[in-house]
Protein backbone atom coordinates (compact mmCIF):
# COMPACT_ATOMS: atom_id res chain seq x y z
CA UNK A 1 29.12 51.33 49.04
CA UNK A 2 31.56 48.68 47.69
CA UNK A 3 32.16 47.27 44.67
CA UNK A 4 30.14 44.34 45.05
CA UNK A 5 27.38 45.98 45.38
CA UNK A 6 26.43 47.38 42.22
CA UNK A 7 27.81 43.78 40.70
CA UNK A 8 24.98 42.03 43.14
CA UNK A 9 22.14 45.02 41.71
CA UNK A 10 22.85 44.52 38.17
CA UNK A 11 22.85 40.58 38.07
CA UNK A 12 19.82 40.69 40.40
CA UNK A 13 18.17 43.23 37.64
CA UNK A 14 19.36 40.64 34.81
CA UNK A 15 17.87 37.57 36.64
CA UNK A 16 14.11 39.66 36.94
CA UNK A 17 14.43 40.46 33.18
CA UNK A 18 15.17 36.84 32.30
CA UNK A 19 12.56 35.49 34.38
CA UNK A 20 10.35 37.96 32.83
CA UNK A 21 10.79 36.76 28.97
CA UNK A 22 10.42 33.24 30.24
CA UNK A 23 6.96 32.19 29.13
CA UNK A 24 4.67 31.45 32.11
CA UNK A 25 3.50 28.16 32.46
CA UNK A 26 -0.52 27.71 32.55
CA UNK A 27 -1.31 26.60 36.39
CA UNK A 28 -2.75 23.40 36.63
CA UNK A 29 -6.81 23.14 36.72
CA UNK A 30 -7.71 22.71 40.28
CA UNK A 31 -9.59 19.19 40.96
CA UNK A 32 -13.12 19.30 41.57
CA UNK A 33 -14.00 17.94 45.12
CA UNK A 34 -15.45 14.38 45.11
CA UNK A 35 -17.94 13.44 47.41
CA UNK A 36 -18.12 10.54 49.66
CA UNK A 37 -20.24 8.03 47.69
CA UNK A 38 -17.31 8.32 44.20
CA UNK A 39 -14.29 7.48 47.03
CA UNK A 40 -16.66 4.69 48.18
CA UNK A 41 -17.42 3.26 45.37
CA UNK A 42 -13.48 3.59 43.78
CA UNK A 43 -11.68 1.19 46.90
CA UNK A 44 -13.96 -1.71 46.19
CA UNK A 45 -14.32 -1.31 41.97
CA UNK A 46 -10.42 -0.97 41.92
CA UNK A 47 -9.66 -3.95 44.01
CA UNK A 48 -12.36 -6.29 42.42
CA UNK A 49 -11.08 -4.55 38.77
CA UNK A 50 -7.46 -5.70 40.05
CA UNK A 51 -7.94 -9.23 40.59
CA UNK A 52 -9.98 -9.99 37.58
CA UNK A 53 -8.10 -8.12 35.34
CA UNK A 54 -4.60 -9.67 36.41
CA UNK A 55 -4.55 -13.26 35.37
CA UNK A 56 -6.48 -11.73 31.54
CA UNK A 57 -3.58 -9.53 31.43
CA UNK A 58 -0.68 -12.26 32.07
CA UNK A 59 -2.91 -14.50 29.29
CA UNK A 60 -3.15 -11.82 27.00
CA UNK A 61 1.43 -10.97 27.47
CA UNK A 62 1.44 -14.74 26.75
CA UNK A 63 -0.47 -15.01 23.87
CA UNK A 64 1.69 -11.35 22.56
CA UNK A 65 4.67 -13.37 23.17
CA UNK A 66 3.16 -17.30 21.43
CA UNK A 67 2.37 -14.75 18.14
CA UNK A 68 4.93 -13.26 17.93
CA UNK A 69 7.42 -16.10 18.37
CA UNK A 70 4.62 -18.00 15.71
CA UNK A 71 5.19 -15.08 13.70
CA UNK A 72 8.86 -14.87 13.56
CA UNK A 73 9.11 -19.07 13.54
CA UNK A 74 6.59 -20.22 11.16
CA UNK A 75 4.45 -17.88 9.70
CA UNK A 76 6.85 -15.63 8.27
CA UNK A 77 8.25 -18.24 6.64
CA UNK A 78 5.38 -20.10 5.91
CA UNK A 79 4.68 -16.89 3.99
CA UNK A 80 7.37 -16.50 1.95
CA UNK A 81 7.61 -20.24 0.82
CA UNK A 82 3.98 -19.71 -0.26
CA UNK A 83 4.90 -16.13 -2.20
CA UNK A 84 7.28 -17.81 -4.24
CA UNK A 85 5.31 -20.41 -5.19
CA UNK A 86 2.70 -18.43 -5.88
CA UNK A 87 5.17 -16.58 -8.45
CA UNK A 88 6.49 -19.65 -9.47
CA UNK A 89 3.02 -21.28 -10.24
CA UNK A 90 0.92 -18.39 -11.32
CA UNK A 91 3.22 -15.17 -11.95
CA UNK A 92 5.61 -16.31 -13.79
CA UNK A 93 3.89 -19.02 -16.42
CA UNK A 94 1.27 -16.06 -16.92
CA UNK A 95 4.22 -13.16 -17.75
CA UNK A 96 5.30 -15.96 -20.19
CA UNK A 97 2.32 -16.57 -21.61
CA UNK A 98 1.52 -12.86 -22.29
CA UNK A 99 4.96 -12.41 -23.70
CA UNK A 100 5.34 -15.36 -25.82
CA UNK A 101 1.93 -16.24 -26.65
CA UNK A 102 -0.18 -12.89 -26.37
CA UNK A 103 1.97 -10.45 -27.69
CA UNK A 104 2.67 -12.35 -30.88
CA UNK A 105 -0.95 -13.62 -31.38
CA UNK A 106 -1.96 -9.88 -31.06
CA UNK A 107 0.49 -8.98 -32.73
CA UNK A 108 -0.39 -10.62 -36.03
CA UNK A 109 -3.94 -10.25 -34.95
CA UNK A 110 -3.28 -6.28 -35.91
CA UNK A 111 -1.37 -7.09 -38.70
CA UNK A 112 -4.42 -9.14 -39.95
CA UNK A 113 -6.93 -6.51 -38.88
CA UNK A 114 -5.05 -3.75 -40.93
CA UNK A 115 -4.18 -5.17 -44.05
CA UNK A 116 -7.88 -7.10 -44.28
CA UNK A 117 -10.18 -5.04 -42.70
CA UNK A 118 -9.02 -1.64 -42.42
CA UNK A 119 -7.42 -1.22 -45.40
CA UNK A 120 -10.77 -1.76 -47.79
CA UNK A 121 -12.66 -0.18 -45.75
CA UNK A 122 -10.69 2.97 -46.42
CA UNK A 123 -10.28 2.30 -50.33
CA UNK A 124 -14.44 1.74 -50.26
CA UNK A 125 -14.96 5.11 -48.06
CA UNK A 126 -12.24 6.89 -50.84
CA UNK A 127 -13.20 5.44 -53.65
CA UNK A 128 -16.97 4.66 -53.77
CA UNK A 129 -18.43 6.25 -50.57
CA UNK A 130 -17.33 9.69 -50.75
CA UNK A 131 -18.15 9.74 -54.94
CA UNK A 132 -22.48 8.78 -53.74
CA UNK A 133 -21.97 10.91 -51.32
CA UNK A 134 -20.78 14.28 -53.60
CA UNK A 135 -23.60 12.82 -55.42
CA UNK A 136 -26.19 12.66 -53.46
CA UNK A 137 -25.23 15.97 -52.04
CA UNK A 138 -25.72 17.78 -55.27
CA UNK A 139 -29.19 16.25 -56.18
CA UNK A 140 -30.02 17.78 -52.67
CA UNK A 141 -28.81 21.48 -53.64
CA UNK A 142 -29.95 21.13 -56.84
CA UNK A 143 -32.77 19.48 -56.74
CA UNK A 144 -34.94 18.89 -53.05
CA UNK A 145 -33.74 22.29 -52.07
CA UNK A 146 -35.94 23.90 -54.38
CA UNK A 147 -38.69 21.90 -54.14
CA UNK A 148 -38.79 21.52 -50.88
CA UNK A 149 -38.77 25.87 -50.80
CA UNK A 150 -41.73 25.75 -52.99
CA UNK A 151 -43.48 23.38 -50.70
CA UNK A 152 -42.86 25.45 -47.51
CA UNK A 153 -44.55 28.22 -49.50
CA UNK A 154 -47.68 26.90 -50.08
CA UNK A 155 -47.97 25.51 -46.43
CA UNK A 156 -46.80 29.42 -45.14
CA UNK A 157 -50.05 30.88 -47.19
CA UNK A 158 -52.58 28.06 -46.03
CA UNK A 159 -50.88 28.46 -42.00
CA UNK A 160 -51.90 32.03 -42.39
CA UNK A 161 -55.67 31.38 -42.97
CA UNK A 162 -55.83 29.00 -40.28
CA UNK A 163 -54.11 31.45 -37.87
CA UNK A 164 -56.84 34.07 -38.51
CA UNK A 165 -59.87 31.48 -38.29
CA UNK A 166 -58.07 30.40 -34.59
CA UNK A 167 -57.98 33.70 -33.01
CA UNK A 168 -61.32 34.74 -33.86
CA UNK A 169 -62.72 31.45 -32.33
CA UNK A 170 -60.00 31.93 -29.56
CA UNK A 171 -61.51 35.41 -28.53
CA UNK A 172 -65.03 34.38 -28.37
CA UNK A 173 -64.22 31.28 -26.40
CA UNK A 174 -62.21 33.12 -23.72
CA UNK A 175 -65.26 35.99 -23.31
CA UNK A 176 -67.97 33.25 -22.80
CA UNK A 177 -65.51 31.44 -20.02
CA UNK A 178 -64.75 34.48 -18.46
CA UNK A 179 -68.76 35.86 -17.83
CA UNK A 180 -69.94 32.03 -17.85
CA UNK A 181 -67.20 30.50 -15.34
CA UNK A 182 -64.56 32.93 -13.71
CA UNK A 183 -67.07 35.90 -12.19
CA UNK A 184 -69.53 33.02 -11.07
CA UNK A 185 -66.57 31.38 -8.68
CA UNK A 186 -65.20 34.20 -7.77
CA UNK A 187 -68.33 35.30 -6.61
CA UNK A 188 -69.04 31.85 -5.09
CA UNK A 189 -65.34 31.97 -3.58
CA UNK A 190 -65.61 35.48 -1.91
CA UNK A 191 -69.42 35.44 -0.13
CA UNK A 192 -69.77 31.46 0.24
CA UNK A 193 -66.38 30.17 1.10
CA UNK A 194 -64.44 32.62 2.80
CA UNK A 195 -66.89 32.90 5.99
CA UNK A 196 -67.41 29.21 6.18
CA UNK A 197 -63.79 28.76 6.06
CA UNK A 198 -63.09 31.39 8.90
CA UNK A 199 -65.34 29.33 11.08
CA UNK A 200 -64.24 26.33 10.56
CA UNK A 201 -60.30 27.24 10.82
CA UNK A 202 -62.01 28.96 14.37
CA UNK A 203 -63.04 25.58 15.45
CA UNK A 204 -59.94 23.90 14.55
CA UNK A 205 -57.79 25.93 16.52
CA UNK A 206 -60.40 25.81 19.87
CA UNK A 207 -59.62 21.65 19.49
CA UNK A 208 -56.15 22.29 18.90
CA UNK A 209 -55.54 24.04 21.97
CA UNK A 210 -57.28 22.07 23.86
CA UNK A 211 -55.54 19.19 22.77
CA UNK A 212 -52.46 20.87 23.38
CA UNK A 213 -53.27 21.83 27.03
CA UNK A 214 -54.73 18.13 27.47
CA UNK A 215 -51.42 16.44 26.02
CA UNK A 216 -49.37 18.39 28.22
CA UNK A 217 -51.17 17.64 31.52
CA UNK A 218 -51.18 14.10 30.74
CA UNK A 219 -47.76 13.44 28.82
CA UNK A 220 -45.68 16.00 28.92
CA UNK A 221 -45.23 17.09 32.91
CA UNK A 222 -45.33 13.41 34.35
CA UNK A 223 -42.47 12.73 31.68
CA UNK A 224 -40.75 16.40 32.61
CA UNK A 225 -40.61 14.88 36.27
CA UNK A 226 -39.86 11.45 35.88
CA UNK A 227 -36.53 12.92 33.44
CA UNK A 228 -35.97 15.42 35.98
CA UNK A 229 -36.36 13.60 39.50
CA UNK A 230 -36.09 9.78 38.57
CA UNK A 231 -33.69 9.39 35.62
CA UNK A 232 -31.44 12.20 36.12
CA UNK A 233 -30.43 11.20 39.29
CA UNK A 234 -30.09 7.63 38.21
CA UNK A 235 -28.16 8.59 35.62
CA UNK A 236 -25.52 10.82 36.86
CA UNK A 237 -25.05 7.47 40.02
CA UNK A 238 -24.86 4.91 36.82
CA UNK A 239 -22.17 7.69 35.74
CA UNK A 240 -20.40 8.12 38.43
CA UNK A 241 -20.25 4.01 38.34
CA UNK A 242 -19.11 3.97 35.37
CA UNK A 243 -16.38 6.21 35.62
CA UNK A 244 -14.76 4.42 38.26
CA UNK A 245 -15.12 0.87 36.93
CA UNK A 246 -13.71 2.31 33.46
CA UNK A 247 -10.32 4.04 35.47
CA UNK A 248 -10.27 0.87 37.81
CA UNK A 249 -9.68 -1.37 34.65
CA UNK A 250 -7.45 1.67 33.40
CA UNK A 251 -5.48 1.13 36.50
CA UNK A 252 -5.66 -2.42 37.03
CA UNK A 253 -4.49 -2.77 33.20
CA UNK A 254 -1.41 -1.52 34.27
CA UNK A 255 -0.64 -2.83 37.03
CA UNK A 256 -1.34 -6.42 35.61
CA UNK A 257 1.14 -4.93 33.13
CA UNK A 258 3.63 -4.46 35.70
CA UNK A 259 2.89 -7.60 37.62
CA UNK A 260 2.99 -9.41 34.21
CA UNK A 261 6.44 -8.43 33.12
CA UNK A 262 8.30 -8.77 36.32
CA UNK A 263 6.50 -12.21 36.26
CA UNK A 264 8.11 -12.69 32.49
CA UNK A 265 11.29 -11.11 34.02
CA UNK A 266 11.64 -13.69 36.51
CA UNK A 267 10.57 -16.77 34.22
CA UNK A 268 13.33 -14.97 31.47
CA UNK A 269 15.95 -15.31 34.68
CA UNK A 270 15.03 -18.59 36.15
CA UNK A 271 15.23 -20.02 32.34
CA UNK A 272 18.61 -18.49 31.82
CA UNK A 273 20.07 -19.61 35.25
CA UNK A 274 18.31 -23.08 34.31
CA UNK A 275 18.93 -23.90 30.86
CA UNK A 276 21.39 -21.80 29.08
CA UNK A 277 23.98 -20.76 31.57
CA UNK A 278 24.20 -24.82 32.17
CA UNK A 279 24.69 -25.04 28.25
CA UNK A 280 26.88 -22.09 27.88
CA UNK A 281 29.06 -23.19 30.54
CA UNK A 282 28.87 -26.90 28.65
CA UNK A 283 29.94 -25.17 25.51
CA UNK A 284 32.50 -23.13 26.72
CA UNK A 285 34.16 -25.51 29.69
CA UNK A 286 33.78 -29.21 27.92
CA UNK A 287 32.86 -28.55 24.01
CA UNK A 288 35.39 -25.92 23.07
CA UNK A 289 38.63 -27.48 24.44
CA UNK A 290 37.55 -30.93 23.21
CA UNK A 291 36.98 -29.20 19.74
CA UNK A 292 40.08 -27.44 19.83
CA UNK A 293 41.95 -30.62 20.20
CA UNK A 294 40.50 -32.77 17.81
CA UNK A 295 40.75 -29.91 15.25
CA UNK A 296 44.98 -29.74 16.15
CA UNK A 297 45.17 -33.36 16.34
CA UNK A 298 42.98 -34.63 14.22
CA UNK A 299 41.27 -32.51 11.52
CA UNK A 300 44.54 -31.00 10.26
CA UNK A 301 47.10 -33.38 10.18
CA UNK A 302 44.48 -35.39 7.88
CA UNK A 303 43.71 -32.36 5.61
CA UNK A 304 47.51 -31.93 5.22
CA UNK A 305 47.89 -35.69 4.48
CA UNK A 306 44.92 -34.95 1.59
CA UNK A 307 46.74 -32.01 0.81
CA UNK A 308 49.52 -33.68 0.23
CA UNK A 309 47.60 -36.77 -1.58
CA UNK A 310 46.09 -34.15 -3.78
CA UNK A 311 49.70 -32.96 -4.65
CA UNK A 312 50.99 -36.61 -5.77
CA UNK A 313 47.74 -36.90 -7.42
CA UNK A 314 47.91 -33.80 -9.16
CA UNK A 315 51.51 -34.48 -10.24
CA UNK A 316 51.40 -37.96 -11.17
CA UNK A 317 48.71 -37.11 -13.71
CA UNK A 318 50.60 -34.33 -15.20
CA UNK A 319 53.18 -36.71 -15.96
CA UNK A 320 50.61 -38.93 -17.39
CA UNK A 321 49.95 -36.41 -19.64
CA UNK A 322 53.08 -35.78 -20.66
CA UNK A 323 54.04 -39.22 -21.65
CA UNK A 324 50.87 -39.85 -23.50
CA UNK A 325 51.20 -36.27 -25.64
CA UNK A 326 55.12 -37.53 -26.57
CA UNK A 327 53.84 -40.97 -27.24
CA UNK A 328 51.27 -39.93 -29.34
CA UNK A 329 53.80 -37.02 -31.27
CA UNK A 330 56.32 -40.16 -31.98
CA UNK A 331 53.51 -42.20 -33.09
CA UNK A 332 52.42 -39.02 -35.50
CA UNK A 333 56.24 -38.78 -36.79
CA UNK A 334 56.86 -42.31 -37.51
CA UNK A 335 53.32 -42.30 -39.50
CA UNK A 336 53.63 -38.97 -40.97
CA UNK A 337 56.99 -37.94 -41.08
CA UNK A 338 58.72 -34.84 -39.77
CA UNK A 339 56.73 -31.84 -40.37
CA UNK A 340 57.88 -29.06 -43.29
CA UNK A 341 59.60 -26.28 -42.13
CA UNK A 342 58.11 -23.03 -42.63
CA UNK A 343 60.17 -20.29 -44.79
CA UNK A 344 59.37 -16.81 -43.45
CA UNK A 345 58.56 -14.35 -46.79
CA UNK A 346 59.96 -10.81 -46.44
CA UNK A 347 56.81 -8.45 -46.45
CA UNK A 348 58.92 -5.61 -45.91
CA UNK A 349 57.02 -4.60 -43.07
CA UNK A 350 58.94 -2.69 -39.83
CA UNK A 351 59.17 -4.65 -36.97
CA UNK A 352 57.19 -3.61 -33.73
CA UNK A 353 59.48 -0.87 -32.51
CA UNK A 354 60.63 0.07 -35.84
CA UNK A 355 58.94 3.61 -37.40
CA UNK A 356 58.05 4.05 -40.64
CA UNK A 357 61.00 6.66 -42.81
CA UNK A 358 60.15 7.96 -45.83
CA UNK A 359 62.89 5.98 -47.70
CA UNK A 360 60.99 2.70 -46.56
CA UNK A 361 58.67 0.88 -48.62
CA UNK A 362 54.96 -1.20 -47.41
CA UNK A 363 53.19 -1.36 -50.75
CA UNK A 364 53.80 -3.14 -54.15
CA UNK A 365 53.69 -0.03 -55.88
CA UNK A 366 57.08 0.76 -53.96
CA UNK A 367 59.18 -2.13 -53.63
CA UNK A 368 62.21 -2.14 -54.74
């Protein structure tokens, strides 16, 4: 055995293990069989699906690509013309309003409230409310308390009499309704009522039944068999049909898709090749150079020349100014006179860079 060989066993062992921690993958449901009357019914649905669903689906790209070019061009900023006016018109007059108008009317309005409402009604609940009220709470203890004990007295003592008087006539009136009314009826109930009501529930149930067995002749198996051998069948064909015309649109959606943007792709191309490569080329052959030279042989020796007129200009009225300041200080001398010199005092102060010693003096308490 070479040495290979145990190399080959071991990676061939490693490659089983792998595999084996590798999560399987759930197999596919198989396909139910379809019979012949689906696949007949699918060619002709799909192909009739196709060509009416094309041209709605090369409309309906259109229309995508009207909105959103609509969208982008004019509504959008349609929209936010009318947002700020809206702000403009309603927003921001009304934030004014509250905060100029509103706050300071309410504002005052509390002010108003407080010092001419509130405040006597708290100095009458202090002062005159709560004194009728201590009052009025002390004639209560001290007086209807009392008498109103007194009172409940006397009714407690007649209540009591009555009571007694009640029961008596309570007792008597319950023994007479029992032996006058309850044995009677329950008598009456129990010999008289019960049998006719056995016979008559006996009755009922003979009709019942044989309106049950009658209903279900008559209604109930003709409908079992009409569900069972008319519509079920119909229903699992209308199905079936309407399946296939629901995946033929499905697929014919698609396709139209498909059909619809390499029709858009081509119309995008043939507009390109047509219209702006023509203009591009226009732009970048003819415009460019033309602009080029106009802007070197035109455009900038005149903005040098207004440069340079904006220099003189700029110049000559500095020197304007000059003249007229010196005119006007000669005019001031020869009216005035020369101005007064000004003496500098000594304030004995250091100079910038000069420190403070403690020989030097700042105050008047240590001049010299």
């Amino acid at each position: 055995m070479t040495a290979s060989q145990p190399a080959g066993r071991i990676q061939s062992v490693g490659r089983r293990v792998l595999a084996g921690m590798e999560p399987q993958k759930s197999s596919p449901r198989p396909r139910q069989p379809e019979g012949c009357l689906t696949t007949a019914i699918r060619i002709p649905v799909r192909i009739v699906a196709l060509v009416l669903v094309v041209p709605v689906r090369m409309v309906w790209d259109a229309l995508v690509v009207a909105g959103r070019f609509l969208k982008d061009t004019v509504l959008r900023p349609f929209g936010r013309a009318l947002l700020w006016l809206g702000r403009a018109v309603f927003v921001w007059p009304l934030v004014g309003l509250w905060r100029y108008v509103v706050v300071p009317i309410g504002k005052g309005l509390g002010w108003l409230g407080k010092y001419l409402v509130l405040v006597p009604l708290v100095w009458l609940y202090r002062y005159v409310l709560t004194p009728v009220g201590h009052g009025f709470a002390w004639v209560y203890a001290r007086v209807l308390t009392p008498m109103g004990h007194g009172i409940m007295w006397v009714l407690r003592g007649f209540g009591a009499g009555l009571a007694a008087i009640g029961l008596g006539v309570y007792t008597a009136v319950a023994w007479l309704a029992r032996y006058l009314v309850v044995v009677p009826a329950l008598w009456v109930y129990e010999w008289i009522l019960t049998p006719i009501g056995h016979g008559v529930l006996w009755i009922l149930r003979g009709i019942g039944l044989c309106l049950y067995w009658i209903t279900r002749v008559l209604l109930v198996l003709p409908a079992l068999a009409l569900w069972r051998w008319v519509l079920t069948p119909l229903g699992r064909f209308l199905a079936v049909v309407g399946r296939e015309v629901w995946d033929a649109l499905g697929h014919a959606w698609r396709i139209a898709g498909h059909i619809s943007l390499a029709v858009g792709r081509f119309l995008g191309t043939l507009f390109r090749w047509i219209f702006v490569e023509p203009v591009r080329w226009v732009y970048r052959t003819l415009l460019t150079p033309v602009g080029h030279v106009l802007r070197d042989l035109v455009l900038r020796p005149v903005a040098e020349a207004a440069r340079g007129v904006g220099r003189a200009t700029r110049q000559a009225l500095a020197t304007a100014r000059e003249s007229v300041r010196q005119a006007r200080a000669d005019l001031r001398r020869m009216l005035l006179g020369e101005p007064r010199e000004t003496v500098g005092v000594d304030r004995r102060e250091p100079s910038g860079r000069e420190t403070r010693t403690l020989g030097s003096s700042t105050t008047a308490l240590t001049k010299d």
